[in-house]
C-alpha atoms as a PDB file:
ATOM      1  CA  UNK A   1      18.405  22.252  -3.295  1.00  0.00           C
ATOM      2  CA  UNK A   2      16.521  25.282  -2.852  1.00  0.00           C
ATOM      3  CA  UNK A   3      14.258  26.511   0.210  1.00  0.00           C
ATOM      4  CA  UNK A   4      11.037  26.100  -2.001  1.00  0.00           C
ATOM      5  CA  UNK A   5      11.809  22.594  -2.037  1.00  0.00           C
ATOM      6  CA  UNK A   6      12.934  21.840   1.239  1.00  0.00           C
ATOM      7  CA  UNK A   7      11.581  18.410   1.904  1.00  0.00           C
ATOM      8  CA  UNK A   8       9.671  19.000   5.468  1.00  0.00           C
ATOM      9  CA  UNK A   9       6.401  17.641   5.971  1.00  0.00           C
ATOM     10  CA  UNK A  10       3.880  19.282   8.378  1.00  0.00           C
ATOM     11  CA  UNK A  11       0.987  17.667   7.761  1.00  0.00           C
ATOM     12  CA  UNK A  12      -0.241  14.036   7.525  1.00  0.00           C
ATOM     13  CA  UNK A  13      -3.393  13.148   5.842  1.00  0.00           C
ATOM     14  CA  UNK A  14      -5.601   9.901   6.023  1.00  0.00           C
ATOM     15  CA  UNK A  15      -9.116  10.010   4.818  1.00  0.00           C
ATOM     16  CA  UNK A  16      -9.666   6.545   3.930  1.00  0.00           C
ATOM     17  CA  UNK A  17     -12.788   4.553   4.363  1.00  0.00           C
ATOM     18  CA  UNK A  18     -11.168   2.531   6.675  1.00  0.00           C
ATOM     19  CA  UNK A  19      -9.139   5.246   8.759  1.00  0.00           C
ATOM     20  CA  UNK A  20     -11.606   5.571  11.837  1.00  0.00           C
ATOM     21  CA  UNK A  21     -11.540   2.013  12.965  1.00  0.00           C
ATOM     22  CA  UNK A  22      -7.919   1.419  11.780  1.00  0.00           C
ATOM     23  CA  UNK A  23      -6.760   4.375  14.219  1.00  0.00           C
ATOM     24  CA  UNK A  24      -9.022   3.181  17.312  1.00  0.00           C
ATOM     25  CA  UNK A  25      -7.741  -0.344  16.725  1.00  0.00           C
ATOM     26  CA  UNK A  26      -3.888   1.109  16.264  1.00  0.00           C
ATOM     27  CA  UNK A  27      -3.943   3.119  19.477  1.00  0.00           C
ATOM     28  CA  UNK A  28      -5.688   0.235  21.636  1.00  0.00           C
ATOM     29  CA  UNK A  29      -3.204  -2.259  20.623  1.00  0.00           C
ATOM     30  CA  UNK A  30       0.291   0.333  20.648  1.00  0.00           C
ATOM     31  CA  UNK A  31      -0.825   0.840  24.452  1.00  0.00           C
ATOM     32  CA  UNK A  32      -0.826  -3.204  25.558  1.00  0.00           C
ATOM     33  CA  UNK A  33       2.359  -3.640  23.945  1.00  0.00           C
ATOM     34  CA  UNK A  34       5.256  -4.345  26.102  1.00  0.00           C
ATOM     35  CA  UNK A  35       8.280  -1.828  25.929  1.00  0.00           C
ATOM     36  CA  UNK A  36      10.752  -4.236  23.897  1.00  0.00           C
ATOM     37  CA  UNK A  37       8.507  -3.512  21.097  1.00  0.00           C
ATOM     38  CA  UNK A  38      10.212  -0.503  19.264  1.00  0.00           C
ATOM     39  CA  UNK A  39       9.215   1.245  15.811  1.00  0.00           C
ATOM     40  CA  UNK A  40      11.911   0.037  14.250  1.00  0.00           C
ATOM     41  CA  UNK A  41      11.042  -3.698  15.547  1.00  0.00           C
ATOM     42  CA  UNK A  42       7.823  -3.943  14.109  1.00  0.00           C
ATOM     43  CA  UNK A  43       8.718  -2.298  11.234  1.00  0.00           C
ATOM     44  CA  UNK A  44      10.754  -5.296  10.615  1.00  0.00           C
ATOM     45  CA  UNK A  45       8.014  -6.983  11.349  1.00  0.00           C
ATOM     46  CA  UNK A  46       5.924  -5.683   8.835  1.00  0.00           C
ATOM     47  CA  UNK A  47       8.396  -7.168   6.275  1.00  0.00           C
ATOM     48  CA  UNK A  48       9.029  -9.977   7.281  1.00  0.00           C
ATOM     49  CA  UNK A  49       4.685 -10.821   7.456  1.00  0.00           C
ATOM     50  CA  UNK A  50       5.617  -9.344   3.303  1.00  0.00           C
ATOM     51  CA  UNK A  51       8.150 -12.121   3.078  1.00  0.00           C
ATOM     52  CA  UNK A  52       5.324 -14.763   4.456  1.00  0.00           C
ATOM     53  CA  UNK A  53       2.879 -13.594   1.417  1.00  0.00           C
ATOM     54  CA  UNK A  54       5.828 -14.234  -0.846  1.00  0.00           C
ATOM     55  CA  UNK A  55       5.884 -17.536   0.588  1.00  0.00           C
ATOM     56  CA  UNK A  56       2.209 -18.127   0.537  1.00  0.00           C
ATOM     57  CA  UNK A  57       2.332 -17.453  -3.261  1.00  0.00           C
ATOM     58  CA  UNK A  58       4.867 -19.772  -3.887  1.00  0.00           C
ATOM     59  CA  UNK A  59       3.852 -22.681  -1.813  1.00  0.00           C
ATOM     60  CA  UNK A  60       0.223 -22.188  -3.529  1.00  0.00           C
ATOM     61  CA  UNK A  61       1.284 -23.358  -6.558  1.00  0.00           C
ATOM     62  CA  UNK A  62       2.162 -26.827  -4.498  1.00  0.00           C
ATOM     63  CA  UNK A  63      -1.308 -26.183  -2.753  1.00  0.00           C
ATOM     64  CA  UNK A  64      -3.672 -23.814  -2.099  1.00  0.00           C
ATOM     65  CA  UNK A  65      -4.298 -24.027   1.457  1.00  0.00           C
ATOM     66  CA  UNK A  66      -0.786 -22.469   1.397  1.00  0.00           C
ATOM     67  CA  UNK A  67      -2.871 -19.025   0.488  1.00  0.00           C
ATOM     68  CA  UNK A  68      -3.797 -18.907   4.402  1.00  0.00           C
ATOM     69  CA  UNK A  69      -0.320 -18.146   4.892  1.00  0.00           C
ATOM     70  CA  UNK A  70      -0.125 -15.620   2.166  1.00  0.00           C
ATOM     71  CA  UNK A  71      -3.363 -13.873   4.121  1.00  0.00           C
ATOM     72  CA  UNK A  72      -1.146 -14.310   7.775  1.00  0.00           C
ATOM     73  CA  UNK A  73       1.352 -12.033   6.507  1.00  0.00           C
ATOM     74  CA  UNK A  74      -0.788  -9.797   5.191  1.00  0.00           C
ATOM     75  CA  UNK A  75      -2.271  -8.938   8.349  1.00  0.00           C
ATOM     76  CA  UNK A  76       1.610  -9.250  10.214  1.00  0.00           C
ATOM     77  CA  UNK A  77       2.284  -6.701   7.479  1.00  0.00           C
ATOM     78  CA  UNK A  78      -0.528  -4.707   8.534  1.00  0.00           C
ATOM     79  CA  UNK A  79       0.460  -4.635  11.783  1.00  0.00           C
ATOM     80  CA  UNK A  80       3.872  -3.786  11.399  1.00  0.00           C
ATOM     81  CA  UNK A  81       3.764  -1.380   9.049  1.00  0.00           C
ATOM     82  CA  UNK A  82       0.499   0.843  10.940  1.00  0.00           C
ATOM     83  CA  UNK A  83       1.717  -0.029  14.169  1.00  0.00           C
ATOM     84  CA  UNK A  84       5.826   1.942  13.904  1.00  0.00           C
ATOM     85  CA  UNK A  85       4.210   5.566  13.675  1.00  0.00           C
ATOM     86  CA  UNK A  86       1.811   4.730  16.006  1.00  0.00           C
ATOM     87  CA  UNK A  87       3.617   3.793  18.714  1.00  0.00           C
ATOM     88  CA  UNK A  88       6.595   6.413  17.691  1.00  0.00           C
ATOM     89  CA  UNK A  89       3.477   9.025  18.822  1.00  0.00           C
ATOM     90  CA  UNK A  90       2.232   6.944  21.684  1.00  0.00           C
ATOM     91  CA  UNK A  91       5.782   7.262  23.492  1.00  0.00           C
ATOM     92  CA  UNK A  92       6.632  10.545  22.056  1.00  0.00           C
ATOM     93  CA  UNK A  93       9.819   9.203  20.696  1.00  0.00           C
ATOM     94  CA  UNK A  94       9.238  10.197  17.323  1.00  0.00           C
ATOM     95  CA  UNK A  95      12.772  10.533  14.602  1.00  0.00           C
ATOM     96  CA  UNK A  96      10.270  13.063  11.801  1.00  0.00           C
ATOM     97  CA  UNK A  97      13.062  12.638   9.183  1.00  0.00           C
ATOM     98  CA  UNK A  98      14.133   9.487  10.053  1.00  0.00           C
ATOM     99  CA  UNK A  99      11.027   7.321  10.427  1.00  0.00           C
ATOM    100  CA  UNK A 100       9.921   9.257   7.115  1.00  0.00           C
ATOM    101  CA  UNK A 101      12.642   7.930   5.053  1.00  0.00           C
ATOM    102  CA  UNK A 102      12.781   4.487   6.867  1.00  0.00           C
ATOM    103  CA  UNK A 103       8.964   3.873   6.329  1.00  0.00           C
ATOM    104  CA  UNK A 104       8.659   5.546   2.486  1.00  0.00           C
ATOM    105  CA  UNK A 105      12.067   3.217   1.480  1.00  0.00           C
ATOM    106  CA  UNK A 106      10.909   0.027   3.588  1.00  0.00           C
ATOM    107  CA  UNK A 107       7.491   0.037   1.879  1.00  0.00           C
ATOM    108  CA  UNK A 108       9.067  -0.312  -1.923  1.00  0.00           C
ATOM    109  CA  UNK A 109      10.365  -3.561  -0.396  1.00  0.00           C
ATOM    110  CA  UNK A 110       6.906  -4.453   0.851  1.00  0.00           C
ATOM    111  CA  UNK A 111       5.257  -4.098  -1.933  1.00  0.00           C
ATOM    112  CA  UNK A 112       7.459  -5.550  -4.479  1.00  0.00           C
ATOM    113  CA  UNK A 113       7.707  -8.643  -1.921  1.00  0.00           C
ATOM    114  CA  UNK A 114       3.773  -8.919  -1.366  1.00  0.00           C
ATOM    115  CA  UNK A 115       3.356  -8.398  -5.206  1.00  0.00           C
ATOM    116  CA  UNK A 116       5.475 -10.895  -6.297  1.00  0.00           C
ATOM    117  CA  UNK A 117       3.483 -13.699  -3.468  1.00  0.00           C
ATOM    118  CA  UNK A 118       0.347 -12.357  -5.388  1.00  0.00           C
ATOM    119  CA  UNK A 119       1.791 -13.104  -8.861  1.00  0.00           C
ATOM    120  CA  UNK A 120       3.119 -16.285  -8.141  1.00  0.00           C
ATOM    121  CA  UNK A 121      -0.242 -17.257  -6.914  1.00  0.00           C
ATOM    122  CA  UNK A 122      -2.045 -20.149  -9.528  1.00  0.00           C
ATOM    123  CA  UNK A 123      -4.328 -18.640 -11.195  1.00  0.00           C
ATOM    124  CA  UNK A 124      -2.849 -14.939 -11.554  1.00  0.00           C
ATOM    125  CA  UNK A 125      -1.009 -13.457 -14.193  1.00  0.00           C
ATOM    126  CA  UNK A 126       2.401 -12.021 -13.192  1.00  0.00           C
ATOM    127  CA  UNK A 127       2.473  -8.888 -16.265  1.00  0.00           C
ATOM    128  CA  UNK A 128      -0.620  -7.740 -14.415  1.00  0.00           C
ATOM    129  CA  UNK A 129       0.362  -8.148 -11.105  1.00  0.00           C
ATOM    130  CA  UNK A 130       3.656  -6.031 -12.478  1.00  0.00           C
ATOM    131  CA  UNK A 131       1.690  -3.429 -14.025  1.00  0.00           C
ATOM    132  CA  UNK A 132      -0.605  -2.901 -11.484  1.00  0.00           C
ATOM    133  CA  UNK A 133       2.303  -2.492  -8.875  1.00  0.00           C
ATOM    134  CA  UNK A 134       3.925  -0.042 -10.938  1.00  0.00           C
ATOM    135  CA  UNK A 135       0.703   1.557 -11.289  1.00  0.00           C
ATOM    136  CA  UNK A 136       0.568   1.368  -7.122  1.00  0.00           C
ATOM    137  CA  UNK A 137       4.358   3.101  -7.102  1.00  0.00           C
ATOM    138  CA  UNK A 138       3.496   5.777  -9.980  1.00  0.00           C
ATOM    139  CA  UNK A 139       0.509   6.796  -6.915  1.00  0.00           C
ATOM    140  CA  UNK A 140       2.594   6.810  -4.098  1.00  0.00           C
ATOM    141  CA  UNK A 141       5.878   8.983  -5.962  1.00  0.00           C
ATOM    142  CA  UNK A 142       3.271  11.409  -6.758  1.00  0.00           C
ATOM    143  CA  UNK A 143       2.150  11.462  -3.106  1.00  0.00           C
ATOM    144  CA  UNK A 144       5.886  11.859  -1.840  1.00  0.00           C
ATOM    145  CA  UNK A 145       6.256  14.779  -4.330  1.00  0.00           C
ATOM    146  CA  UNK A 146       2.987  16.357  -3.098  1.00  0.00           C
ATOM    147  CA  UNK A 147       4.420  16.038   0.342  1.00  0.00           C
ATOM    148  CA  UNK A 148       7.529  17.922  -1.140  1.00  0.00           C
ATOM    149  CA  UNK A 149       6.363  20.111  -2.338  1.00  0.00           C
ATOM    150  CA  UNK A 150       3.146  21.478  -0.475  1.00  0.00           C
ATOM    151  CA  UNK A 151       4.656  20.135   3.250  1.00  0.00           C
ATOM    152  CA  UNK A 152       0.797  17.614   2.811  1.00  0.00           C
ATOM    153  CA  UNK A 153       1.705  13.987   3.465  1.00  0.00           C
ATOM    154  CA  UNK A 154      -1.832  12.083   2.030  1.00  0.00           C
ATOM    155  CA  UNK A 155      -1.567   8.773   2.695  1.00  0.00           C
ATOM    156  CA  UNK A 156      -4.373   8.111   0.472  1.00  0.00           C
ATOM    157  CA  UNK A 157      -5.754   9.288  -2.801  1.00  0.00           C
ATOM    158  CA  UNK A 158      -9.807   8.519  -3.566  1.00  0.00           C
ATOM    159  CA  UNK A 159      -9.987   7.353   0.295  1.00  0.00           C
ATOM    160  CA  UNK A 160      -8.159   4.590  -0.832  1.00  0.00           C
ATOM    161  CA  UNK A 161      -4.508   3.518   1.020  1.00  0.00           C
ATOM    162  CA  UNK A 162      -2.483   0.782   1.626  1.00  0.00           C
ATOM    163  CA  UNK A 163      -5.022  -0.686   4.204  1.00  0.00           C
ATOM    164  CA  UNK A 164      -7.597  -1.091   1.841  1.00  0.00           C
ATOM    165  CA  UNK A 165      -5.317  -2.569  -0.554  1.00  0.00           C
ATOM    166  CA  UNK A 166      -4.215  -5.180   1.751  1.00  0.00           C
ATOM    167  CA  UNK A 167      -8.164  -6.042   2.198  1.00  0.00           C
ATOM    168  CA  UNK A 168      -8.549  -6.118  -1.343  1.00  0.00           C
ATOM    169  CA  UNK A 169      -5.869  -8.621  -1.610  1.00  0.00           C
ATOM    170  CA  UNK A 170      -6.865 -10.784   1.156  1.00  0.00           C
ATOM    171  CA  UNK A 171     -10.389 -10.705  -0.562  1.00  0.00           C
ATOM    172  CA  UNK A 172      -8.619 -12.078  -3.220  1.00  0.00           C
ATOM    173  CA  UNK A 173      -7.564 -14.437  -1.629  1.00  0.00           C
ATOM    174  CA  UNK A 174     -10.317 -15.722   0.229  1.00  0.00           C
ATOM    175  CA  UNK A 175     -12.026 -15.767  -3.609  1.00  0.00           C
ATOM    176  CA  UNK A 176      -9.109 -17.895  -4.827  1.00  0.00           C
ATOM    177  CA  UNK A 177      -9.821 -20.281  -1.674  1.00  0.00           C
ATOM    178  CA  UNK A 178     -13.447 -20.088  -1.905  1.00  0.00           C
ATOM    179  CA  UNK A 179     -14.355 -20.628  -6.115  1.00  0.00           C
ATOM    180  CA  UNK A 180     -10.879 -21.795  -7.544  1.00  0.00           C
ATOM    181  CA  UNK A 181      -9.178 -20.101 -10.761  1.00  0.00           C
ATOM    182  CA  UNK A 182     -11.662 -20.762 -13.289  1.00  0.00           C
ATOM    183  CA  UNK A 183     -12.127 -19.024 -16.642  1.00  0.00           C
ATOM    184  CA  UNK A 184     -14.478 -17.063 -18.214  1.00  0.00           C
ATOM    185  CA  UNK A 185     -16.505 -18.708 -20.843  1.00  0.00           C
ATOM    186  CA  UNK A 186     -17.452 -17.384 -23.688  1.00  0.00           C
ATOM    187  CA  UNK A 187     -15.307 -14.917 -24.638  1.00  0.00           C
ATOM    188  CA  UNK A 188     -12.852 -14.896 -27.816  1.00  0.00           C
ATOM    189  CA  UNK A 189      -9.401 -15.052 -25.412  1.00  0.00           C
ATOM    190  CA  UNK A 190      -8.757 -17.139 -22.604  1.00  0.00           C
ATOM    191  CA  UNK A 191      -9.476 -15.190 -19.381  1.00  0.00           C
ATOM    192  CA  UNK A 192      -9.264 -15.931 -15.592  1.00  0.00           C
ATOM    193  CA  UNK A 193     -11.504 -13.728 -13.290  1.00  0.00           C
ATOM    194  CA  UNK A 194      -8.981 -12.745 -11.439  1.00  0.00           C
ATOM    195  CA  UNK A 195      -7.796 -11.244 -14.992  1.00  0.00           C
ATOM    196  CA  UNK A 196     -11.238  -8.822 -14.822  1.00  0.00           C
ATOM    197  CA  UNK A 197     -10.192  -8.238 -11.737  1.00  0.00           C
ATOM    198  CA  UNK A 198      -6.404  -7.117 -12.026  1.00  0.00           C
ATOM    199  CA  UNK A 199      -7.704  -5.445 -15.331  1.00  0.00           C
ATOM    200  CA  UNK A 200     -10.187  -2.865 -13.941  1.00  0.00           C
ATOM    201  CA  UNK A 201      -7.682  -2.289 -10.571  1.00  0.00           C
ATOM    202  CA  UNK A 202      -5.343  -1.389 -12.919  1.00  0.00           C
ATOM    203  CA  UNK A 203      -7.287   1.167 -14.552  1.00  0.00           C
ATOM    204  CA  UNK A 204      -8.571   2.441 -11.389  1.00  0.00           C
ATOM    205  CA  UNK A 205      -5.381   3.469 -10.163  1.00  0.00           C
ATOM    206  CA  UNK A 206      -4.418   4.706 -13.405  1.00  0.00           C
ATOM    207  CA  UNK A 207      -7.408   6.518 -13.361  1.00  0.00           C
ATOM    208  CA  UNK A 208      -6.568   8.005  -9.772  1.00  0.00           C
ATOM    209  CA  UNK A 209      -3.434   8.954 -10.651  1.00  0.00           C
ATOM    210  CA  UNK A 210      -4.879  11.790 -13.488  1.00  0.00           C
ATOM    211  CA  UNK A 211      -7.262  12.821 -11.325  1.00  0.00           C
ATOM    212  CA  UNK A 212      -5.268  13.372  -8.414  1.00  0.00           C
ATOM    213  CA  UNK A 213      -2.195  15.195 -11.013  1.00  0.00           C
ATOM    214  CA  UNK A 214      -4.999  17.053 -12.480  1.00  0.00           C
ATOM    215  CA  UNK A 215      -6.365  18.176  -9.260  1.00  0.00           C
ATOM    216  CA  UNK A 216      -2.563  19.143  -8.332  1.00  0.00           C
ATOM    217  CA  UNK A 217      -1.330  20.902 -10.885  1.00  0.00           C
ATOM    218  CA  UNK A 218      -4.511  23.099 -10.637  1.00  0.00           C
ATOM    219  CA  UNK A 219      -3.883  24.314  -7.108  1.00  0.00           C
ATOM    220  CA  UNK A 220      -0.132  24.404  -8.104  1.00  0.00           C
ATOM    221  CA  UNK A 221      -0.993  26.751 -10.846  1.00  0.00           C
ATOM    222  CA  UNK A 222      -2.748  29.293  -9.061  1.00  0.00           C
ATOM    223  CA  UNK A 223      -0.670  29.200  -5.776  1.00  0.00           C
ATOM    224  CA  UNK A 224       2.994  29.408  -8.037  1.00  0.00           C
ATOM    225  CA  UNK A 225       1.474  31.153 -11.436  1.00  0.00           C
ATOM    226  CA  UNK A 226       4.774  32.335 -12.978  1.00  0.00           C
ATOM    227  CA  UNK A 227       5.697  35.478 -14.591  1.00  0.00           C
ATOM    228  CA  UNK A 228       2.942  37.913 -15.591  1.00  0.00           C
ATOM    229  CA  UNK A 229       3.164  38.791 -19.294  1.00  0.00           C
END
């Protein structure tokens, strides 16, 4: 591989709407935990509270009250997967390349695991809940290659991140809970709200992901413009 692109990251980014209160609330809580609690422990954590939304889905379809389990492991998940870093910091006993790689790997796991508990939730439609994820993962490879190759680590794109995802999801939830799975009347094809729903997501992060290239690829251009003709 060659030095221009050596994969070091020197910078980490969070802008989104949500990142003020998430970090107070992170810090307060990392302090009042006990020692036993490592990084690597709650990062365990987090996937096992994306094994209990897999769950939730599942057990939904027997009944629905089963979706406040599904909303439990989102917020373990939550914890677990906010909390590693920022207790790594708290201690000083951060591993850069190694918590990296752990936490960028462990999250494909996540998020295919809370996916599927969406999917398999009555009501939704599993092709969108597919789609969308892949959508989710064609967002953050272009973040990991921004963070290759500019040394910029942006945890979110649009102020949008993984927190407000989970909200969005437990939202969605909550909706399920609150107003059932009905459809839409009126309209030429059967359709579920949650189908609007998954629909327009999808093209939103579609939608961020060619901005965010475009805005890229711009910078790239100037800062690495090629040979002069």
């Amino acid at each position: 591989m060659s030095d221009t692109l050596k994969p070091k990251v020197d910078k980490r980014v969070n802008e989104s709407f949500l990142s003020g209160y998430e970090r107070v609330a992170l810090q307060a809580i990392a302090r009042r935990l006990p020692a036993w609690v490592t990084p690597d422990g709650l990062t365990g954590f987090g996937v096992f509270g994306a094994v209990l939304v897999l769950c939730g889905g599942l057990l939904a379809q027997r009944s629905m009250g089963w979706l406040w389990l599904s909303n439990l492991g989102i917020f373990f998940h939550w914890l677990g997967d906010s909390l590693d870093g920022t207790v790594a910091r708290l201690r000083k006993i951060e591993r850069p390349r190694y918590g990296f790689y752990l936490d960028q790997v462990i999250d494909t796991v996540g998020n295919l695991l809370i996916g599927l508990g969406v999917g398999f939730t009555p009501g939704m439609r599993m092709e969108l809940i597919l789609i969308l994820l892949a959508a989710y993962q064609m967002l953050a490879i272009q973040v990991l290659v921004h963070a290759i190759v500019k040394g910029e680590f942006r945890v979110t794109v649009g102020h949008m991140g993984p927190t407000e995802l989970r909200l969005g999801i437990l939202l969605l939830n909550l909706l399920v809970l609150a107003i059932g799975t009905p459809a839409i009347p009126g309209l030429p094809v059967w359709l579920h709200w949650e189908d609007i729903v998954l629909g327009l997501s999808i093209a939103g992060l579609l939608g961020l992901f060619a901005w965010q290239m475009g805005e890229h690829l711009g910078v790239l251009a100037k800062e690495d413009p090629g040979p002069q003709r």
